[in-house]
C-alpha atoms as a PDB file:
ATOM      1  CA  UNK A   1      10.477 -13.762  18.220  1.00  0.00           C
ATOM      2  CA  UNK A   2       7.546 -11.073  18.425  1.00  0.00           C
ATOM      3  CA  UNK A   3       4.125 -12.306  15.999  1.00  0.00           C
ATOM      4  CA  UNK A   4       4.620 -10.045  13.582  1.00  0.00           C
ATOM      5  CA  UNK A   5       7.838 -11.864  12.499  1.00  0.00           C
ATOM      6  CA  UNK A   6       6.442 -14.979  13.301  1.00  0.00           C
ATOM      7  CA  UNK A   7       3.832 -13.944   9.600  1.00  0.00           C
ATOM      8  CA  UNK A   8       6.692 -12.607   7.944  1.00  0.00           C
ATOM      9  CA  UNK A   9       8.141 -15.403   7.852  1.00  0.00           C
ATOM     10  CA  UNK A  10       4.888 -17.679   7.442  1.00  0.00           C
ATOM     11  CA  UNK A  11       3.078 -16.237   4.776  1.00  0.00           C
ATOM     12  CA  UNK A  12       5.193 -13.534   3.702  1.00  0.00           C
ATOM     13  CA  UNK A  13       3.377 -13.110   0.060  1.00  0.00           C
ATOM     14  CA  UNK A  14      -0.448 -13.079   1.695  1.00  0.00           C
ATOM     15  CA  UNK A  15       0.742 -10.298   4.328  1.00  0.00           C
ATOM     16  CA  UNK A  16       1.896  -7.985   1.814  1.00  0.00           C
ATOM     17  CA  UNK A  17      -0.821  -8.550  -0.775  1.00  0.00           C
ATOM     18  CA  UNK A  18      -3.572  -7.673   2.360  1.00  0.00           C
ATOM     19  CA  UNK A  19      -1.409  -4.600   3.502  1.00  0.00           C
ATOM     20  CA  UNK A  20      -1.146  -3.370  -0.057  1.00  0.00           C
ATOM     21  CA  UNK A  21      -5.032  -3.483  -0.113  1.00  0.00           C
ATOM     22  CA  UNK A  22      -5.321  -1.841   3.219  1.00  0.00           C
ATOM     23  CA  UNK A  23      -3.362   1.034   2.154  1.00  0.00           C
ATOM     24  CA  UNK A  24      -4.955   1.308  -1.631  1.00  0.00           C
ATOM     25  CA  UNK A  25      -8.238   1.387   0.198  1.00  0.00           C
ATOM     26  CA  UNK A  26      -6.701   3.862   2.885  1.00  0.00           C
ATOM     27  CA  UNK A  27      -5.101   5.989   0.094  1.00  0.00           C
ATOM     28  CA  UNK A  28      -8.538   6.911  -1.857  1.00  0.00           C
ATOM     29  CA  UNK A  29      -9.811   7.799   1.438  1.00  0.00           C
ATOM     30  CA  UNK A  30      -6.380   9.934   1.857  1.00  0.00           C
ATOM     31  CA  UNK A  31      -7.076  11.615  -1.581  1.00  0.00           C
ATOM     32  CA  UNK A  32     -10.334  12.522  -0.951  1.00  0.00           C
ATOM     33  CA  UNK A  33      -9.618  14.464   2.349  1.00  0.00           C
ATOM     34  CA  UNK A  34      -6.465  16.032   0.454  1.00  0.00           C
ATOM     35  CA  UNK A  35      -8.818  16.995  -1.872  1.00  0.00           C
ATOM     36  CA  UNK A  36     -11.482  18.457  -0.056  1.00  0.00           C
ATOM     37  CA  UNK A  37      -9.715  19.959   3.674  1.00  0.00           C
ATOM     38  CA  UNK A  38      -8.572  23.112   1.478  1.00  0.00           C
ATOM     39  CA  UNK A  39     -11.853  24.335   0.365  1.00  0.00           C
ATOM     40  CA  UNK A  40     -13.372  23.382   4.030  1.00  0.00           C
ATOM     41  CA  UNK A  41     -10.325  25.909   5.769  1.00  0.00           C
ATOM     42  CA  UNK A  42     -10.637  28.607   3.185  1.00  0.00           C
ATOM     43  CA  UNK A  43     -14.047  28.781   3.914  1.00  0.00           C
ATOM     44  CA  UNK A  44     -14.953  27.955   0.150  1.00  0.00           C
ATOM     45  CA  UNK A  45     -18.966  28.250  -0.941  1.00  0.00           C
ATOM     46  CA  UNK A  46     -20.449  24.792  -1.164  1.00  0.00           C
ATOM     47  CA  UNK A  47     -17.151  23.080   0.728  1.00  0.00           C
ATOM     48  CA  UNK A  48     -19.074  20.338   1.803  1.00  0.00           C
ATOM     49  CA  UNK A  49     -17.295  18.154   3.961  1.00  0.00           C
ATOM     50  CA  UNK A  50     -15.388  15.178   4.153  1.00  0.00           C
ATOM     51  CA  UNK A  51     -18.156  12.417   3.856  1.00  0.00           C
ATOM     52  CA  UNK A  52     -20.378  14.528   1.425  1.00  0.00           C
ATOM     53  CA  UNK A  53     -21.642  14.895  -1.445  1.00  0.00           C
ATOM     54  CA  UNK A  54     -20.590  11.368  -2.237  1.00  0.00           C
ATOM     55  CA  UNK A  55     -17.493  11.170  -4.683  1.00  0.00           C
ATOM     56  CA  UNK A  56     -18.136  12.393  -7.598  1.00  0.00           C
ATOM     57  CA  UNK A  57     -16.928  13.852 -10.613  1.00  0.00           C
ATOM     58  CA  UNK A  58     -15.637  17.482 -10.294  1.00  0.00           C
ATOM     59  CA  UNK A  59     -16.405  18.106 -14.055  1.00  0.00           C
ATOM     60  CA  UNK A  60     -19.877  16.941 -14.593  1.00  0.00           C
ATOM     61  CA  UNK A  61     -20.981  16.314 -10.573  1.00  0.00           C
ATOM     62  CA  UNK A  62     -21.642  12.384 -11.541  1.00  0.00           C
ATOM     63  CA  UNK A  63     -21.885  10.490  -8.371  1.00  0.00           C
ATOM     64  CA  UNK A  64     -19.114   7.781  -8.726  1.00  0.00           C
ATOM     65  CA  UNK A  65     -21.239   3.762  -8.921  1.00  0.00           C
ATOM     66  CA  UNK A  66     -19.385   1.322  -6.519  1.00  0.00           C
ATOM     67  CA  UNK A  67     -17.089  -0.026  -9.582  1.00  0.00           C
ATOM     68  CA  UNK A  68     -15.781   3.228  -9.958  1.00  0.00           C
ATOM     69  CA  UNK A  69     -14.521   3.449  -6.460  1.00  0.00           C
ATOM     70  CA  UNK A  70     -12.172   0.824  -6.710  1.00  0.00           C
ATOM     71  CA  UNK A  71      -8.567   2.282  -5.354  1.00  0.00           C
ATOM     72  CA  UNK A  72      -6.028   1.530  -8.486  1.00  0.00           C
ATOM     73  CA  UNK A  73      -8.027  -0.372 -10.590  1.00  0.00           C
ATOM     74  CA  UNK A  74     -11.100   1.675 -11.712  1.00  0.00           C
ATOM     75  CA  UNK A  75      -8.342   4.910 -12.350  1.00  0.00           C
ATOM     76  CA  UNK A  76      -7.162   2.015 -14.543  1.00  0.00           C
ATOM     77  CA  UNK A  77      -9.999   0.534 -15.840  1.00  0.00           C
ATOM     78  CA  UNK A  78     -11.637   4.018 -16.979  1.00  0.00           C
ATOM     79  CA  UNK A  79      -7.775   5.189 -18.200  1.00  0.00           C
ATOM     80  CA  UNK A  80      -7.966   8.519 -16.024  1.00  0.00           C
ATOM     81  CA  UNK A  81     -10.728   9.897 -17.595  1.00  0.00           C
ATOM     82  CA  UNK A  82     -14.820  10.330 -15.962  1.00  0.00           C
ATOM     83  CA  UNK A  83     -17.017   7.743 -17.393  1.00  0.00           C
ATOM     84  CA  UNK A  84     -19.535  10.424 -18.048  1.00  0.00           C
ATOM     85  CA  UNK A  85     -18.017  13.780 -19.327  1.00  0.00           C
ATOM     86  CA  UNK A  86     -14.191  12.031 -20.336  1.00  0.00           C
ATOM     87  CA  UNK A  87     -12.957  14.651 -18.381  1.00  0.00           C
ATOM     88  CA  UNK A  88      -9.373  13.739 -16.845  1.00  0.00           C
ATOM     89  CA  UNK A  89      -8.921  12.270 -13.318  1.00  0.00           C
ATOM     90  CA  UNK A  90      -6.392  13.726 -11.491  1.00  0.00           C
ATOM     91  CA  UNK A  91      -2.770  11.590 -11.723  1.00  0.00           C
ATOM     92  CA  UNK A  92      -2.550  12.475  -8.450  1.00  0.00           C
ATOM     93  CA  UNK A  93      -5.436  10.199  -6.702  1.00  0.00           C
ATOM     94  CA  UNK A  94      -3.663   7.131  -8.455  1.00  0.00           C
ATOM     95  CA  UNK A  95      -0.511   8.373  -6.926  1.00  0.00           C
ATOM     96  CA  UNK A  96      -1.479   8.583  -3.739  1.00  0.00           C
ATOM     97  CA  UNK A  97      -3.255   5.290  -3.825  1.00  0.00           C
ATOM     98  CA  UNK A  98      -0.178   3.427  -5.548  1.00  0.00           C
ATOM     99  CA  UNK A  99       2.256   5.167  -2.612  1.00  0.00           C
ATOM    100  CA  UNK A 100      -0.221   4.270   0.111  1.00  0.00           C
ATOM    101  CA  UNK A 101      -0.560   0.254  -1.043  1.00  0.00           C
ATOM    102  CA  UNK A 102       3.554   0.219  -1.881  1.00  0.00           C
ATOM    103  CA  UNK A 103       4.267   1.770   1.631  1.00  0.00           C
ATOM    104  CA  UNK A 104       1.788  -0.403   3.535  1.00  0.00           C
ATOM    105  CA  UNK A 105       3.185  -3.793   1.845  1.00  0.00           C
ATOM    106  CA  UNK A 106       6.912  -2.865   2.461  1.00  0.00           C
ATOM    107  CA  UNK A 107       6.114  -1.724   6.029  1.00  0.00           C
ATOM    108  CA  UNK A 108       4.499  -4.606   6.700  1.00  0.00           C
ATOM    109  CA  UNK A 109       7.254  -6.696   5.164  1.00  0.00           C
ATOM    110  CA  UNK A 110       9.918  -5.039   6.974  1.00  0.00           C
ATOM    111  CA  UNK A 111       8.771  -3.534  10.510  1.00  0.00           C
ATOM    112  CA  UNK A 112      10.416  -5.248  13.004  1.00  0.00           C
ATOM    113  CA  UNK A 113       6.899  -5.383  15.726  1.00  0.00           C
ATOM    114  CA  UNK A 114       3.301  -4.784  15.387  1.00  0.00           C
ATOM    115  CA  UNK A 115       4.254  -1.641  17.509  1.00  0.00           C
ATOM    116  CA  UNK A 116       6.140  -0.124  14.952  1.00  0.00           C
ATOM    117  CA  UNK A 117       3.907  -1.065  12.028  1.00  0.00           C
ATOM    118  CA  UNK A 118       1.116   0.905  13.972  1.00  0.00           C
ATOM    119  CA  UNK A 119       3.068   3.958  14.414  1.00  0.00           C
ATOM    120  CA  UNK A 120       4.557   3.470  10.384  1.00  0.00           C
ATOM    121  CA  UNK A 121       1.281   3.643   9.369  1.00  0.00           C
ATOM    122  CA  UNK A 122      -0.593   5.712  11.905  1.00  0.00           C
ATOM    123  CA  UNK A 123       2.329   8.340  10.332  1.00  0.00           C
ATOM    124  CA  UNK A 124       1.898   7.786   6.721  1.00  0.00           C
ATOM    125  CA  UNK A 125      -1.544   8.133   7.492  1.00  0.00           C
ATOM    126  CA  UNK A 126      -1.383  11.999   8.551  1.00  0.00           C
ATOM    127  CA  UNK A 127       1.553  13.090   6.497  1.00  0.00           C
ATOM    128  CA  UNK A 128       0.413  12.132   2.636  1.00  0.00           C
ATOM    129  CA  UNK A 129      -2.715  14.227   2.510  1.00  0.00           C
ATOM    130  CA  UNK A 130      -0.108  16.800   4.362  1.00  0.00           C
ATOM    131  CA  UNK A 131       2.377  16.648   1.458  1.00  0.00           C
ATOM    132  CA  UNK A 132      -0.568  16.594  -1.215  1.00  0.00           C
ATOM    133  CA  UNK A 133      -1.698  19.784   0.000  1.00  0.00           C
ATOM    134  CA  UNK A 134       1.517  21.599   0.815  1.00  0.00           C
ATOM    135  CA  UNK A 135       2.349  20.657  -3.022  1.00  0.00           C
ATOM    136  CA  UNK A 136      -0.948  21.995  -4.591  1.00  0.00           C
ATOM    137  CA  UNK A 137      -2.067  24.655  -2.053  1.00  0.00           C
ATOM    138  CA  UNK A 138       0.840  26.117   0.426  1.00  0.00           C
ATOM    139  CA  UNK A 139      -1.195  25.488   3.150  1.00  0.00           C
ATOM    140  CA  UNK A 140      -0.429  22.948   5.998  1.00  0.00           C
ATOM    141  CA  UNK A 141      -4.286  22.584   7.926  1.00  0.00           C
ATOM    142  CA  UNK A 142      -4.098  23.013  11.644  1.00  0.00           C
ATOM    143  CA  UNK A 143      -6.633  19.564  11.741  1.00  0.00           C
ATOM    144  CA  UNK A 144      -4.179  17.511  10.689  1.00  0.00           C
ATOM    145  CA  UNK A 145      -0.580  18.688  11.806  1.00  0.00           C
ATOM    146  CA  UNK A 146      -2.260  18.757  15.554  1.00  0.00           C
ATOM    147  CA  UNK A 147      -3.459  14.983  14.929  1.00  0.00           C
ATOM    148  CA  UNK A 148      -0.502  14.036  14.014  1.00  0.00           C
ATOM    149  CA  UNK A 149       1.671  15.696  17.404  1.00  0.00           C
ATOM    150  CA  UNK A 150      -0.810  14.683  19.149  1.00  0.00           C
ATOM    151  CA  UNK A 151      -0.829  11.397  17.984  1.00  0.00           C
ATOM    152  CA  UNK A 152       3.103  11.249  18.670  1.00  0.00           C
ATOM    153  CA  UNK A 153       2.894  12.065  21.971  1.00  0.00           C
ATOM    154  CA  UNK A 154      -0.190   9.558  22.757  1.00  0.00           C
ATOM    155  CA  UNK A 155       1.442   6.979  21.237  1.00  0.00           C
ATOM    156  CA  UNK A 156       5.081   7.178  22.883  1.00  0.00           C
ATOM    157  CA  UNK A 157       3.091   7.786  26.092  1.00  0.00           C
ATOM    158  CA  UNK A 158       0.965   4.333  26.017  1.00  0.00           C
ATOM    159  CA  UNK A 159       3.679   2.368  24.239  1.00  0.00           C
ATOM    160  CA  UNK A 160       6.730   3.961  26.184  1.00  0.00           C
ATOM    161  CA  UNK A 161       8.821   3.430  22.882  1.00  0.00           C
ATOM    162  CA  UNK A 162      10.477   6.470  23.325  1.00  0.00           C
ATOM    163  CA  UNK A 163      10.712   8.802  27.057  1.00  0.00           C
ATOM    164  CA  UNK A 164       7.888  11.055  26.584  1.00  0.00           C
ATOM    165  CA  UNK A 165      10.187  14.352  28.062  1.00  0.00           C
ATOM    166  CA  UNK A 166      12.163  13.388  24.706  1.00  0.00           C
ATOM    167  CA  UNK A 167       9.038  13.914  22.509  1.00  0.00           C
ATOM    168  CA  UNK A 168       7.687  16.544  23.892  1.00  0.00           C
ATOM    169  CA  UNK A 169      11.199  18.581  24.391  1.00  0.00           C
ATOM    170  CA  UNK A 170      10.996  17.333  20.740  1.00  0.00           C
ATOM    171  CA  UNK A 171       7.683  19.086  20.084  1.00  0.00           C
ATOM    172  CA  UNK A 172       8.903  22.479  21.722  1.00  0.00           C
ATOM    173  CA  UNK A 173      12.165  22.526  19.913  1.00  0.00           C
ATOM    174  CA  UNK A 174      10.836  22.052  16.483  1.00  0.00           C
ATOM    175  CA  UNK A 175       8.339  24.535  16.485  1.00  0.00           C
ATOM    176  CA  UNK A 176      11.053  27.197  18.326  1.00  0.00           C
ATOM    177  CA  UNK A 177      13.885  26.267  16.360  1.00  0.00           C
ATOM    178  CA  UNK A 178      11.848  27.520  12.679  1.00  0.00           C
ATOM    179  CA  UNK A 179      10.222  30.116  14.471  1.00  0.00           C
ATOM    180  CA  UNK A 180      13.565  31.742  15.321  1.00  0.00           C
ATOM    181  CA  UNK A 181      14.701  31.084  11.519  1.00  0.00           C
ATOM    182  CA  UNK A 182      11.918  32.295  10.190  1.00  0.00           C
ATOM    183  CA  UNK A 183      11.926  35.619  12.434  1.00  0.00           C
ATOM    184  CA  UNK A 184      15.619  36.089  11.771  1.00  0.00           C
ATOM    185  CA  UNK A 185      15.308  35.278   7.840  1.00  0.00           C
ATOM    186  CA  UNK A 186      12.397  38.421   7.919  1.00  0.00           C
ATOM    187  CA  UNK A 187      14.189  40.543   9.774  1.00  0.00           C
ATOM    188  CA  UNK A 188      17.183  40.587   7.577  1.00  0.00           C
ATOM    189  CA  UNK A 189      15.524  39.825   4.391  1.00  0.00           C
ATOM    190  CA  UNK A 190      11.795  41.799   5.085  1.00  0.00           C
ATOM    191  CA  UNK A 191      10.207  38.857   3.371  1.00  0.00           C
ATOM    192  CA  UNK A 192       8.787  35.310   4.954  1.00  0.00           C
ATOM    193  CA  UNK A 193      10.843  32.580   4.076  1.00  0.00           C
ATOM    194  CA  UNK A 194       8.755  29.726   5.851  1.00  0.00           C
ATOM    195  CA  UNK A 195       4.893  29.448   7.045  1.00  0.00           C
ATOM    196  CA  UNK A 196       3.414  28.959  10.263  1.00  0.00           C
ATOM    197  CA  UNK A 197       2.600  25.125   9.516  1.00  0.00           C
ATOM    198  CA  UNK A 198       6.255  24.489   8.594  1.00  0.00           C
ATOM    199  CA  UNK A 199       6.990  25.340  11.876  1.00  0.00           C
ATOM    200  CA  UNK A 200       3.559  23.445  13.446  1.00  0.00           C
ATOM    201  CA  UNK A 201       4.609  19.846  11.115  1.00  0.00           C
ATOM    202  CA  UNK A 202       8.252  19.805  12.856  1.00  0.00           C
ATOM    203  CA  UNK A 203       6.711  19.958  15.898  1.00  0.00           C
ATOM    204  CA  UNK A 204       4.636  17.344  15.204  1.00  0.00           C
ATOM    205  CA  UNK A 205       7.379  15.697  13.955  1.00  0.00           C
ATOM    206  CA  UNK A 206       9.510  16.279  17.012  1.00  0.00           C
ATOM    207  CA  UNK A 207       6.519  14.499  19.061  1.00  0.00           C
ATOM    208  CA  UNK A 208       7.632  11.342  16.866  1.00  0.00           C
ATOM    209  CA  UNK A 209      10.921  11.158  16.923  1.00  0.00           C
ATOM    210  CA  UNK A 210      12.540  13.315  19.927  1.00  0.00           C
ATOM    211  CA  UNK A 211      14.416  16.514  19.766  1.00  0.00           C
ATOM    212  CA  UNK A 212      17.519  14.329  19.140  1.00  0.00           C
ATOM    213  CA  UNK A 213      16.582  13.658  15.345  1.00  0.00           C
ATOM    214  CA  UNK A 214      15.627  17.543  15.015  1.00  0.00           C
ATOM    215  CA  UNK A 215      19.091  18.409  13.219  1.00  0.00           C
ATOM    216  CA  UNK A 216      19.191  15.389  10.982  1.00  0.00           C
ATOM    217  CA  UNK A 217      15.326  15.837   9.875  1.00  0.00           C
ATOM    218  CA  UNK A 218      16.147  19.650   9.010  1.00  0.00           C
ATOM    219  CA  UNK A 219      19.424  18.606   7.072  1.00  0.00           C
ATOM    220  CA  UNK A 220      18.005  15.755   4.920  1.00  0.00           C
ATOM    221  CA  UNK A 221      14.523  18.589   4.501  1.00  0.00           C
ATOM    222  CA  UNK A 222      17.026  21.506   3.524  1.00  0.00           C
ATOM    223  CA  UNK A 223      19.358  19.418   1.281  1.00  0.00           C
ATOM    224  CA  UNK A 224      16.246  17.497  -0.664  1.00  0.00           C
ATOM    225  CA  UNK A 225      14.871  21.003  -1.396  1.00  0.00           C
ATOM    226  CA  UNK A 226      17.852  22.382  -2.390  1.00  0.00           C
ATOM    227  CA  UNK A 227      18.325  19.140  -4.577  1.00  0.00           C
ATOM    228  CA  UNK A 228      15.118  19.805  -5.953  1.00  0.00           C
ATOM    229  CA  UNK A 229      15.245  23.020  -6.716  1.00  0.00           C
ATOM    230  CA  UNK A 230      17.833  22.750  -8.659  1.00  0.00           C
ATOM    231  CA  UNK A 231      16.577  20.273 -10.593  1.00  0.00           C
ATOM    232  CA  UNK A 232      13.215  21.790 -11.337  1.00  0.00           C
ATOM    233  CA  UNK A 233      14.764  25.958 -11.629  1.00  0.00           C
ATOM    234  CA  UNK A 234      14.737  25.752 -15.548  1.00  0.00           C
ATOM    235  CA  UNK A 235      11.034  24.404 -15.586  1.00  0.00           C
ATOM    236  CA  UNK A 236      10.133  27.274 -13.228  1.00  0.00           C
ATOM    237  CA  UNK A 237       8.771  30.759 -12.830  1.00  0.00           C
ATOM    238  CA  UNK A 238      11.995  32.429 -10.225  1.00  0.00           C
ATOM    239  CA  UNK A 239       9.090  34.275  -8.469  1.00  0.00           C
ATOM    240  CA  UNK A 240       7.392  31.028  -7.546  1.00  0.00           C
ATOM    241  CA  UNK A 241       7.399  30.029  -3.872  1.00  0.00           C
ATOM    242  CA  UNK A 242       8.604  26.684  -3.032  1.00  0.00           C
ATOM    243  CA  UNK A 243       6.665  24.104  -0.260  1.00  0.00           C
ATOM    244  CA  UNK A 244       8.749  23.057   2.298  1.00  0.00           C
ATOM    245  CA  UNK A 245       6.056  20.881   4.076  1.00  0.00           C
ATOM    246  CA  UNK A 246       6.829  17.968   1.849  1.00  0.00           C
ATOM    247  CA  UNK A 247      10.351  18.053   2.279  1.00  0.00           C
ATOM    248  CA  UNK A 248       9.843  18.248   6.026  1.00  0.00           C
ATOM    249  CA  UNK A 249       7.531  15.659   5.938  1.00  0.00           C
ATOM    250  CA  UNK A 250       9.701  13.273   3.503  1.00  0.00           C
ATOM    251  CA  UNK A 251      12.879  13.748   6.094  1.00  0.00           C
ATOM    252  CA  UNK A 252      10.527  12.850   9.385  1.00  0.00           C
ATOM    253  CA  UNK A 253       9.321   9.694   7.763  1.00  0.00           C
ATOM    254  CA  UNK A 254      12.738   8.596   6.875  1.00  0.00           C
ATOM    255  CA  UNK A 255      14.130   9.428  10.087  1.00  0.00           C
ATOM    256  CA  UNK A 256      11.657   7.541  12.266  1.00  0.00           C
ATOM    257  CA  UNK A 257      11.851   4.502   9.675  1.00  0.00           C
ATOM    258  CA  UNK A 258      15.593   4.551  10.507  1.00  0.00           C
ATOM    259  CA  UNK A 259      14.740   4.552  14.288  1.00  0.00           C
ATOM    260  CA  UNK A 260      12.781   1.630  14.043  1.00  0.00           C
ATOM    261  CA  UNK A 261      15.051  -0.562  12.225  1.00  0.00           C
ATOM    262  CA  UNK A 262      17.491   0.444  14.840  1.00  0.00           C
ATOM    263  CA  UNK A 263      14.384  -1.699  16.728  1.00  0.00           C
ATOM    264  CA  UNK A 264      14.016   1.600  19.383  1.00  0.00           C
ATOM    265  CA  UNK A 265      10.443  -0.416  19.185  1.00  0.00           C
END
């Protein structure tokens, strides 16, 4: 029995509280470079960067005190709105703090080696401020869909969890195979019907889980859109554009979570 099991089973309660923690903590961090990587690639005047200014209040520029800067619980505490100016605090940062703490705990509850709790949350790590900015901005940053190939392809390579020719045929395939649907889509439609980084974050994606999972992590993307789209059509303009990055990104993760329960780790 590997150690990981060993604390599962030992002190089931304590491992899931201190991963929840981890990944709250992890999570603000998260929302702050989801927050701040678009105006940093589109070049915006007085970007900053990703340690400063200090976080702060977008309405009023108030430097956030320590107490405020609890993950969860000041959101909470302060009930979404700046100390300051009452201004609202994005849902969203509680969101992604709330995901990254559930994920964390139930990973760590339920991968099967410390292996494949790295790579769980070495993944999560790259593809929620992904999704976050697909969903607001329709942009998929080159500095974090090459992390996250590259990261793929380090990781099979020092762990050997998976024959590195498989991820990196993986990594080929899913860029090629959206690149020739999106080419064919514009040539019989004149109009783009997927971005460059949809094509960049199955590659990446590819580098995780090997070019066999390619067809099952485009079906599960295509049919969650479709769901969704659906579902959301009366609430929406029928000129707006949809992201496809979060869909993509959804269908990876649940594709390499099945491949480690299937204990490929």
């Amino acid at each position: 029995m590997n150690p990981l099991m060993l604390l599962q089973q030992a002190n089931l309660p304590g491992l899931c509280v201190m991963s929840g923690a981890l990944g709250a903590i992890l999570g603000s961090f998260l929302g702050v470079v989801a927050e701040r990587i678009p105006p940093l690639v589109m070049e915006e005047e007085g970007a900053g960067n990703l340690l400063f200014p200090a976080s702060h209040c977008p309405e009023c520029r108030h430097a956030l005190s320590a107490w405020e800067n609890i993950p969860i619980i000041s959101w909470c505490a302060l009930r979404g709105r700046c100390r300051h100016c009452h201004s609202a605090i994005p849902l969203r940062l509680l969101l992604v703090e709330v995901c990254s703490a559930l994920f964390f705990a139930a990973s760590a509850m339920l991968a099967p080696s410390f292996t494949a709790l790295i790579a769980l949350w070495l993944m999560w790590s790259l593809l929620l401020p992904l999704v976050v900015i697909d969903a607001r901005h329709m942009l998929l940053p080159d500095c974090l869909t090459q992390p996250l190939l590259w990261t793929g392809l380090m990781f099979h390579a020092l762990f050997l969890t998976l024959p590195l020719t498989d991820a990196i045929y993986g990594a080929v395939a899913g860029y090629l195979s959206l690149w020739l649907v999106y080419w064919a889509f514009r040539l019989l439609t004149g109009r783009e019907g997927l971005g460059y980084g949809d094509f960049k974050l199955l590659a990446a994606l590819g580098a995780w889980c090997g070019w066999q999972a390619l067809p099952s992590i485009v079906l599960i993307a295509a049919l969650g859109g479709i769901i969704m789209h659906c579902l959301l059509k009366p609430f929406e303009n029928k000129n707006n554009l949809i992201s496809f990055g979060p869909y993509i990104a959804f269908s990876g993760l649940v594709v390499f979570i099945a491949q480690t329960s299937h204990s490929i780790f």
